[in-house]
C-alpha atoms as a PDB file:
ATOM      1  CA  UNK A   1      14.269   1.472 -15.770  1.00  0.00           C
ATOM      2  CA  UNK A   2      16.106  -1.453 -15.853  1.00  0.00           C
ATOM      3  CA  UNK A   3      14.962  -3.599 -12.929  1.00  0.00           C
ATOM      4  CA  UNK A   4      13.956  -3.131  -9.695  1.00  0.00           C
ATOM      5  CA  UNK A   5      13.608  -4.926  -6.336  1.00  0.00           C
ATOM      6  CA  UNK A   6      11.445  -4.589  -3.045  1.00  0.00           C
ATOM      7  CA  UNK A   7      13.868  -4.408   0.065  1.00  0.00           C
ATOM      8  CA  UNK A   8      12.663  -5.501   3.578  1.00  0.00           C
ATOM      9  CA  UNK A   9       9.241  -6.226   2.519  1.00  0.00           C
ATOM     10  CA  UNK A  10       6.559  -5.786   5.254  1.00  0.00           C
ATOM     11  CA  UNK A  11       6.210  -3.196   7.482  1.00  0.00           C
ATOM     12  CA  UNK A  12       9.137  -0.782   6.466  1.00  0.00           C
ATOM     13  CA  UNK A  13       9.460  -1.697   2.359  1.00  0.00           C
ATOM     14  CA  UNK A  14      11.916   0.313   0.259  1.00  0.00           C
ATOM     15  CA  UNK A  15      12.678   0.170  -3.794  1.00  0.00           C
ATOM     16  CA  UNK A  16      16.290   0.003  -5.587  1.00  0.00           C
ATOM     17  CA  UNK A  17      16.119   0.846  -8.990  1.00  0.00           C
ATOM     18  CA  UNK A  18      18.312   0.216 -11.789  1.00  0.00           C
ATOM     19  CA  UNK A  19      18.913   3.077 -14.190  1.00  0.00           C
ATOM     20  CA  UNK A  20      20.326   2.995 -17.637  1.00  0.00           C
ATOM     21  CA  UNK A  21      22.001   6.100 -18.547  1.00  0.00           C
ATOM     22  CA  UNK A  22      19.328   8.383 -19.502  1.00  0.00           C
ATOM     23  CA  UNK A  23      16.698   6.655 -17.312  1.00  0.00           C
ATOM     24  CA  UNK A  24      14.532   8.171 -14.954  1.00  0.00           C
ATOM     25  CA  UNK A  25      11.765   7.432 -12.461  1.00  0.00           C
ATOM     26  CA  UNK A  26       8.982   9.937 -10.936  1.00  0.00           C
ATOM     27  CA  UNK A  27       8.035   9.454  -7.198  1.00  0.00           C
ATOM     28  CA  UNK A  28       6.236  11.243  -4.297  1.00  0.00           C
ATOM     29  CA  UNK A  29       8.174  14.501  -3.145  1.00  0.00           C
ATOM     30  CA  UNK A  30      10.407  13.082  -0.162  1.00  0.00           C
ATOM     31  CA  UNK A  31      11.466   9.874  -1.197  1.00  0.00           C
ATOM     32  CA  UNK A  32      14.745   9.218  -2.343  1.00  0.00           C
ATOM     33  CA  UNK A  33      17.151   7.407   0.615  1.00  0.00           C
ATOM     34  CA  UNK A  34      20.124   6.980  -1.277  1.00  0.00           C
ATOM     35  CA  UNK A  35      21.743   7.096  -4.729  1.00  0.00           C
ATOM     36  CA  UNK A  36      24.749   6.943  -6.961  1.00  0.00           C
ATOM     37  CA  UNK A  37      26.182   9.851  -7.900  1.00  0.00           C
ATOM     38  CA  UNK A  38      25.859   9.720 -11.365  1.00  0.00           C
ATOM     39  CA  UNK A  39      22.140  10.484 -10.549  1.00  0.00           C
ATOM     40  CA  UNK A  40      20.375  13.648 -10.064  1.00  0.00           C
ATOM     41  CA  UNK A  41      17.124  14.461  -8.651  1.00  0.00           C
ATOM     42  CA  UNK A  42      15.236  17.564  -9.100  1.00  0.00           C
ATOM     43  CA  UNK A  43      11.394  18.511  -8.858  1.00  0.00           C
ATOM     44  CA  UNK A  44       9.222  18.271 -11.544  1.00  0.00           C
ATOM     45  CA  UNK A  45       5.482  19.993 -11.645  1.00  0.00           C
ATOM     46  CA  UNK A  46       3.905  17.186 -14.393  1.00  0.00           C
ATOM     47  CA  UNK A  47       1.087  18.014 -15.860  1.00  0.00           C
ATOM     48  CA  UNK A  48       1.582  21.980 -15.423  1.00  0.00           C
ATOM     49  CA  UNK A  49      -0.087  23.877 -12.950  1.00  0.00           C
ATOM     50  CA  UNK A  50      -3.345  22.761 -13.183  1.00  0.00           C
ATOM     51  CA  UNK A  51      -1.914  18.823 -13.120  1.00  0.00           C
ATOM     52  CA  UNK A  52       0.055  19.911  -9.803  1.00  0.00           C
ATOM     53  CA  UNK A  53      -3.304  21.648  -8.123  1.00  0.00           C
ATOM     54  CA  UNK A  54      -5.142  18.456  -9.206  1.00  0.00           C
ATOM     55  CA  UNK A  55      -2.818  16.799  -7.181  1.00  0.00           C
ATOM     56  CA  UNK A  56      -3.347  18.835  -4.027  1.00  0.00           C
ATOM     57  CA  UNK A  57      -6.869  18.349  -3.776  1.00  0.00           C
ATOM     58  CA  UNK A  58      -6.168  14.509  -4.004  1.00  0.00           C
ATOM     59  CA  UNK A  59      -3.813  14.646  -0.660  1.00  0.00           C
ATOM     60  CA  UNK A  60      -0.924  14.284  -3.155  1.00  0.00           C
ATOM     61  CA  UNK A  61       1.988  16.983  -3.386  1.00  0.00           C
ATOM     62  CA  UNK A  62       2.307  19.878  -5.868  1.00  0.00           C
ATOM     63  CA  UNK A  63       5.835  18.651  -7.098  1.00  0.00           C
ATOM     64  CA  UNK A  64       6.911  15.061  -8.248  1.00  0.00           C
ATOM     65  CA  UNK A  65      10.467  13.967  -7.468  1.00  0.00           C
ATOM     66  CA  UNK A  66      12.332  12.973 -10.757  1.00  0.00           C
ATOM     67  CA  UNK A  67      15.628  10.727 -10.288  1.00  0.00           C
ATOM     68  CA  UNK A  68      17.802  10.684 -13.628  1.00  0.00           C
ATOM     69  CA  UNK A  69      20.971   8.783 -14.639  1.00  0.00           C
ATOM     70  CA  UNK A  70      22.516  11.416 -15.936  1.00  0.00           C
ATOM     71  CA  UNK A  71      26.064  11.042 -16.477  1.00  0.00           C
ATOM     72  CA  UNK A  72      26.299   6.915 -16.400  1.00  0.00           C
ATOM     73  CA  UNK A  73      23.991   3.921 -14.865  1.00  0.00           C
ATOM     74  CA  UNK A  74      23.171   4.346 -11.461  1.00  0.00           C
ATOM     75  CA  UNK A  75      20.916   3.108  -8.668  1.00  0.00           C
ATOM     76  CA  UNK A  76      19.126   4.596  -6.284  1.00  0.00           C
ATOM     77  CA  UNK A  77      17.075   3.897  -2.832  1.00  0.00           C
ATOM     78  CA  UNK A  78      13.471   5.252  -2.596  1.00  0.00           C
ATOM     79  CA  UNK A  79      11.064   4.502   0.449  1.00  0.00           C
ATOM     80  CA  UNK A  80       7.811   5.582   0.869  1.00  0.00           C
ATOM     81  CA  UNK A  81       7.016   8.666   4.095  1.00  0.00           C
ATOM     82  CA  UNK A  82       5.161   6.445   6.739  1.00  0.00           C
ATOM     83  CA  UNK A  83       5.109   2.693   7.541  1.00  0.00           C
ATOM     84  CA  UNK A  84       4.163   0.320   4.819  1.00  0.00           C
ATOM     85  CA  UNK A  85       4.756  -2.045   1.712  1.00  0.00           C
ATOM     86  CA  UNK A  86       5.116  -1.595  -1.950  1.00  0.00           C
ATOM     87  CA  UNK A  87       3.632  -3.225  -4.931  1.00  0.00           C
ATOM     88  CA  UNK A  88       4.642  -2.961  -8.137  1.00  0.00           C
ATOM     89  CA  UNK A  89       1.791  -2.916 -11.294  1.00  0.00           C
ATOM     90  CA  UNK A  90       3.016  -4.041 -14.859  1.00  0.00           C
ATOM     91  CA  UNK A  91       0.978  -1.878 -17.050  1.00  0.00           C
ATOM     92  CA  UNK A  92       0.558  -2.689 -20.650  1.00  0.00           C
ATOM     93  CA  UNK A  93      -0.664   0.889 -21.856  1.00  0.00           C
ATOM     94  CA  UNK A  94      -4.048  -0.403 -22.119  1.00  0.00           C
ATOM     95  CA  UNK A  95      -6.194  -0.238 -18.736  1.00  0.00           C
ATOM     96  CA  UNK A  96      -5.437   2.910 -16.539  1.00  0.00           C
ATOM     97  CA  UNK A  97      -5.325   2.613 -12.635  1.00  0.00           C
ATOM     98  CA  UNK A  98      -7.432   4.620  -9.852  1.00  0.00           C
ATOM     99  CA  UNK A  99      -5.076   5.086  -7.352  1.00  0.00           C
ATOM    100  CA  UNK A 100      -6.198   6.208  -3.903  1.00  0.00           C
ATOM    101  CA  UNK A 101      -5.257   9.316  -2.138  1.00  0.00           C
ATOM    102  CA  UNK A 102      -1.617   8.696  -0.852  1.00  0.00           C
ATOM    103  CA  UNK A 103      -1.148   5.559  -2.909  1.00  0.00           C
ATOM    104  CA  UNK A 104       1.057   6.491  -5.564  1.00  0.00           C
ATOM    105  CA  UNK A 105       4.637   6.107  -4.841  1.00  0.00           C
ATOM    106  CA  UNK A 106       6.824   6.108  -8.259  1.00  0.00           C
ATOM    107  CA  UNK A 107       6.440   4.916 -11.466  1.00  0.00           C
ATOM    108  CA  UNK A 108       8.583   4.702 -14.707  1.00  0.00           C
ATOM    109  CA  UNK A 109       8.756   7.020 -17.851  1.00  0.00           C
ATOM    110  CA  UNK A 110       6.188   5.618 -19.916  1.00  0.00           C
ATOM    111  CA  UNK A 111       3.531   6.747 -17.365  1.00  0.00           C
ATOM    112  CA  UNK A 112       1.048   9.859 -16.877  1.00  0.00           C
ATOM    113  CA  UNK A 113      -0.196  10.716 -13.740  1.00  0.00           C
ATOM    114  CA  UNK A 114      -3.455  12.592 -13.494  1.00  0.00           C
ATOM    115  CA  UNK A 115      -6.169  13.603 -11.660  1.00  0.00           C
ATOM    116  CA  UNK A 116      -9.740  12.055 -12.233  1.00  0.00           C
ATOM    117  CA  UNK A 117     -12.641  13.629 -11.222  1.00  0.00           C
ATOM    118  CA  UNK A 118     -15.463  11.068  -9.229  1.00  0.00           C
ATOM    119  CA  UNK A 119     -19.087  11.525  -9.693  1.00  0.00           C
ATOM    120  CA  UNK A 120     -21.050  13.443  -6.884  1.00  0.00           C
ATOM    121  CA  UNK A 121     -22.490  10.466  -5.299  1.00  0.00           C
ATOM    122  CA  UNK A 122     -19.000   8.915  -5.232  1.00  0.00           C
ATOM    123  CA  UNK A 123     -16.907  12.238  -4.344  1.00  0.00           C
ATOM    124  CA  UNK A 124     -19.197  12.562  -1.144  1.00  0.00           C
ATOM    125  CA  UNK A 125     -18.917   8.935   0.046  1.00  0.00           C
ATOM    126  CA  UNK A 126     -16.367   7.513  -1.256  1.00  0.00           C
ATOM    127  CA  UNK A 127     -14.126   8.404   2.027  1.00  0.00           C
ATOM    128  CA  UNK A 128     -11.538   9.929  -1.166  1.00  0.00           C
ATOM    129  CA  UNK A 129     -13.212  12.802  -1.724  1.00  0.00           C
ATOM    130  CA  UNK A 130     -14.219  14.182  -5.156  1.00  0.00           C
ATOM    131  CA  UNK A 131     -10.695  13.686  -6.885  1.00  0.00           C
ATOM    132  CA  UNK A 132      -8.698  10.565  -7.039  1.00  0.00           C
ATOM    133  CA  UNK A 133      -5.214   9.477  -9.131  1.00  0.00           C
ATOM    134  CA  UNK A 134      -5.409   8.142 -12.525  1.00  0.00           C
ATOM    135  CA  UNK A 135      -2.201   6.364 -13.659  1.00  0.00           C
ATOM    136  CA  UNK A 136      -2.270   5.622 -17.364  1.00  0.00           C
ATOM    137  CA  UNK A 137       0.081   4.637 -20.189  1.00  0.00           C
ATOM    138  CA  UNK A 138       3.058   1.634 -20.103  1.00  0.00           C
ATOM    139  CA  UNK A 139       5.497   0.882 -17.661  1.00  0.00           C
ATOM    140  CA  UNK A 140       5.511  -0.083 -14.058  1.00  0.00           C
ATOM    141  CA  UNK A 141       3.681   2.056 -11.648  1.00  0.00           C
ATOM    142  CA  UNK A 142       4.682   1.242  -7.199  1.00  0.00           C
ATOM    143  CA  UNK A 143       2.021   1.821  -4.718  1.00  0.00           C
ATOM    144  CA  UNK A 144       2.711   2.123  -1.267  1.00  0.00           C
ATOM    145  CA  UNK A 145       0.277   1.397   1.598  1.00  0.00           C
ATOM    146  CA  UNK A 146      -0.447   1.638   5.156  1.00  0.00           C
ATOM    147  CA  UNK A 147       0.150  -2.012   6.263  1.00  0.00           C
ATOM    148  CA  UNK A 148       0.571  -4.768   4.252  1.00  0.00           C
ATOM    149  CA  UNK A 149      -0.733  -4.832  -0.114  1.00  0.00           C
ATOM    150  CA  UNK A 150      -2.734  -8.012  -0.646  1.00  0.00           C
ATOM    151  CA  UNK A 151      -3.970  -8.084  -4.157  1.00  0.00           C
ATOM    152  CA  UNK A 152      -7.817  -9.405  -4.266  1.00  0.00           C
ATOM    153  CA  UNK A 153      -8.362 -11.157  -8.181  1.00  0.00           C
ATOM    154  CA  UNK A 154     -12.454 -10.788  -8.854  1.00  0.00           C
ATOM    155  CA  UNK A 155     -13.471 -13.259 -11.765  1.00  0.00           C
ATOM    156  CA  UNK A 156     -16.396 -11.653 -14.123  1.00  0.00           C
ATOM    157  CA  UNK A 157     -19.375 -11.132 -13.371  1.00  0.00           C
ATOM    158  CA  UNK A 158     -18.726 -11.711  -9.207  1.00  0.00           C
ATOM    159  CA  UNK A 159     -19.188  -8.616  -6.664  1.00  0.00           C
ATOM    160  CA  UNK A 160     -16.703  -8.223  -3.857  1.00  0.00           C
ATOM    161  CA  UNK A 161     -17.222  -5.712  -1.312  1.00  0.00           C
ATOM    162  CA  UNK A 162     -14.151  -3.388   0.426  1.00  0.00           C
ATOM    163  CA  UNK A 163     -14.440  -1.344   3.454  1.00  0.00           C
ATOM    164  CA  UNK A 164     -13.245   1.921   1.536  1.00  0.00           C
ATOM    165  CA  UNK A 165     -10.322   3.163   3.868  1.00  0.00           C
ATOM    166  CA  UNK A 166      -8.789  -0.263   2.705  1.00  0.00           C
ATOM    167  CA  UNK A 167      -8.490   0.630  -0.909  1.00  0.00           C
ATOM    168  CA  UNK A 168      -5.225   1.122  -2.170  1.00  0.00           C
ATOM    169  CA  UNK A 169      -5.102   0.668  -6.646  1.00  0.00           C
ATOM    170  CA  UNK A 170      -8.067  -1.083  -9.062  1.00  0.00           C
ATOM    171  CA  UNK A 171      -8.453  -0.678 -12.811  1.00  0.00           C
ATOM    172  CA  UNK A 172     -10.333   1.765 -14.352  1.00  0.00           C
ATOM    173  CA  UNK A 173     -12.219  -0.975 -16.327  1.00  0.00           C
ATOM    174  CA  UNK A 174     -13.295  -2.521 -13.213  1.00  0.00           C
ATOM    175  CA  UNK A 175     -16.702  -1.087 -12.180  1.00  0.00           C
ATOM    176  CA  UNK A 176     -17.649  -0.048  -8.466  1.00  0.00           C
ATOM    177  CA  UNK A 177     -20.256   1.810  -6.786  1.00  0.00           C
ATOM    178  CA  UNK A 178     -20.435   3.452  -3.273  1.00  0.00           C
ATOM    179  CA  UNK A 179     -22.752   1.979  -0.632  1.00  0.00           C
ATOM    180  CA  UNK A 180     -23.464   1.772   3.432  1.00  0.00           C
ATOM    181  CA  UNK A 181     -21.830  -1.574   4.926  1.00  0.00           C
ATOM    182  CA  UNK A 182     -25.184  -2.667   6.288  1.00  0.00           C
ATOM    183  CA  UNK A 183     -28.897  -1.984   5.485  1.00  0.00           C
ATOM    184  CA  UNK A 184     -29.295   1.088   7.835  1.00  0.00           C
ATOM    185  CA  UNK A 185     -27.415   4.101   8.184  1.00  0.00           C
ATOM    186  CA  UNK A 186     -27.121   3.853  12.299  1.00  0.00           C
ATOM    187  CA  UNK A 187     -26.602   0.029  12.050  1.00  0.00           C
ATOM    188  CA  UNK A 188     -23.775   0.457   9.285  1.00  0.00           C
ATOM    189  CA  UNK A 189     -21.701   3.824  11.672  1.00  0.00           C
ATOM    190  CA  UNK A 190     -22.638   1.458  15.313  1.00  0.00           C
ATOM    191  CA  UNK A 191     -20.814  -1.571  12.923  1.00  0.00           C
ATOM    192  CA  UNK A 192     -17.541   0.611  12.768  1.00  0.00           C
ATOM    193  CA  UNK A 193     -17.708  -0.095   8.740  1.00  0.00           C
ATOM    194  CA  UNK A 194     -19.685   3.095   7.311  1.00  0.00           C
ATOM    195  CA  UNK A 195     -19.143   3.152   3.646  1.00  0.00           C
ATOM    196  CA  UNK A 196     -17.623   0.449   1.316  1.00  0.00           C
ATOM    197  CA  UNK A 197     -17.223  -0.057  -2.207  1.00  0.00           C
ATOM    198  CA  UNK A 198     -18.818  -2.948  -4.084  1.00  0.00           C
ATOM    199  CA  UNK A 199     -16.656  -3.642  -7.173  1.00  0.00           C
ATOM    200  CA  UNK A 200     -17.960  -5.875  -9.684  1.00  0.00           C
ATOM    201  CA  UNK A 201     -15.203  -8.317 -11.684  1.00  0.00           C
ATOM    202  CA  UNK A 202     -13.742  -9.100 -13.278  1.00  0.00           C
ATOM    203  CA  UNK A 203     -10.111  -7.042 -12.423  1.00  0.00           C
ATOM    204  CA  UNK A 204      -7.334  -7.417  -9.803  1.00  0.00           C
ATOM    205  CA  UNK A 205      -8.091  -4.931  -6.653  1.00  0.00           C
ATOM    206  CA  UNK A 206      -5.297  -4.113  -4.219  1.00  0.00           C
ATOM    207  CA  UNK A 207      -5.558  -3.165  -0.759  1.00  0.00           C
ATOM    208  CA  UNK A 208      -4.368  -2.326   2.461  1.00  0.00           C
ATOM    209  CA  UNK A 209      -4.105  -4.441   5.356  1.00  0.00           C
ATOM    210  CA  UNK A 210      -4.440  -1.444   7.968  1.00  0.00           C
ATOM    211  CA  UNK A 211      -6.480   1.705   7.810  1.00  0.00           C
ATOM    212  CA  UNK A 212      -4.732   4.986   8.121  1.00  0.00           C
ATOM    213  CA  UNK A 213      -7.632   6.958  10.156  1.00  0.00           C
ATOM    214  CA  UNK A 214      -8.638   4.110  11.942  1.00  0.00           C
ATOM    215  CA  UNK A 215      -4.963   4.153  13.551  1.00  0.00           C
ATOM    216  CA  UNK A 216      -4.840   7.186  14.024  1.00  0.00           C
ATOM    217  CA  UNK A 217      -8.458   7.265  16.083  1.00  0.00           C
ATOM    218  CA  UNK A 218      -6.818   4.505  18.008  1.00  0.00           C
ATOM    219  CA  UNK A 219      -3.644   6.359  18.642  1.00  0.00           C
ATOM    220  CA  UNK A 220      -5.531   9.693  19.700  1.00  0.00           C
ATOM    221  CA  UNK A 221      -6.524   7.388  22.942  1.00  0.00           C
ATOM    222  CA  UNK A 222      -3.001   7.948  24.287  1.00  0.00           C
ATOM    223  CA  UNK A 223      -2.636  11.437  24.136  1.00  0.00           C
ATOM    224  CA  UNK A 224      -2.829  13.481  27.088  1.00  0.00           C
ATOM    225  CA  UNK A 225      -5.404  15.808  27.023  1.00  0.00           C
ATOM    226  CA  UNK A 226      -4.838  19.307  27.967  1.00  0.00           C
END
């Protein structure tokens, strides 16, 4: 990829990306907008079959979208399926990413998208379920959210605690466990918090300023009833 930019940042983000000839990106299945015509996109199943039914039982689709420059430079538009922003995560080829269910958006060549088993204790209260995304290798890897991406940095050593349907992208080499928001089990579900996830520093953790099923409880409200 050559460069990149974030368009109408907020509630409605999209991504332009600059291809060199021969240059392609990987995003979710749906999201080109717009492109030049010396791109092509087709889908791709990375990973094989077993990569793509990984992907299912992560909330993610079967099939990538791949957008090449095939016959010159070219741009083209991406934008994520519902309301949201996008961040963008330099990664040296180093420190992989967990990447929550719906999070990934695109990324560039140099990058392997996989599916990462969680423990039991963590599959069954995590709120993510037993599989999660694990982005690894070098490049630049977009994550879209529901609501705004605020990036929290935790110094070494310091805990920080996330309500879980908040989560959005954290580095594998950050350490977390899975616990109630309060002391007690009723007081933690009467709190409207249930689970969260207690991440211990140091490591840059992004999240989400709204919660998907939390909007769509709200939203239920409004529908007639038969």
């Amino acid at each position: 990829m050559k460069s990149h930019e974030l368009l109408y940042q907020g509630a409605f983000t999209a991504l332009k990306v600059e291809l060199e000839q021969g240059q392609s990106i990987k995003a979710e299945s749906g999201a080109m907008v717009a492109m030049d015509t010396t791109v092509e996109v087709a889908g791709k199943m990375e990973g094989g079959l077993l990569g793509g039914l990984g992907r299912m039982l992560t909330g993610e689709n079967f099939f990538f979208q791949t957008l090449k420059a095939e016959t010159g430079p070219g741009e083209a538009i991406l934008a994520p399926a519902t309301p949201g922003d996008v961040q963008a995560i330099v990664m040296d080829g180093q420190t992989a990413y967990n990447v929550q269910k719906d999070g990934f958006f695109a990324g560039t060549d140099g990058l392997e998208v996989a599916t990462k088993m969680q423990n039991l204790g963590k599959g069954l209260f995590s709120g993510e379920g037993f599989f999660i995304i694990k982005v690894s290798g070098a490049g630049t890897l977009f994550v879209s959210s529901f609501g705004a991406i605020h990036k929290i940095t935790i110094p070494a050593g310091k805990e920080y605690i996330i309500d879980n349907g908040h989560l959005v992208a954290w580095p594998e080499t950050t350490s977390y466990t899975i616990q109630k928001a309060s002391k007690g089990w009723i007081s933690s579900f009467t709190s409207g918090e249930g689970l969260v996830t207690r991440f211990t520093g140091p490591g840059e953790v992004f999240i989400q300023t709204r919660n998907a099923p939390a909007f769509g409880g709200w939203i239920r409200q409004f529908i007639p009833k038969k």
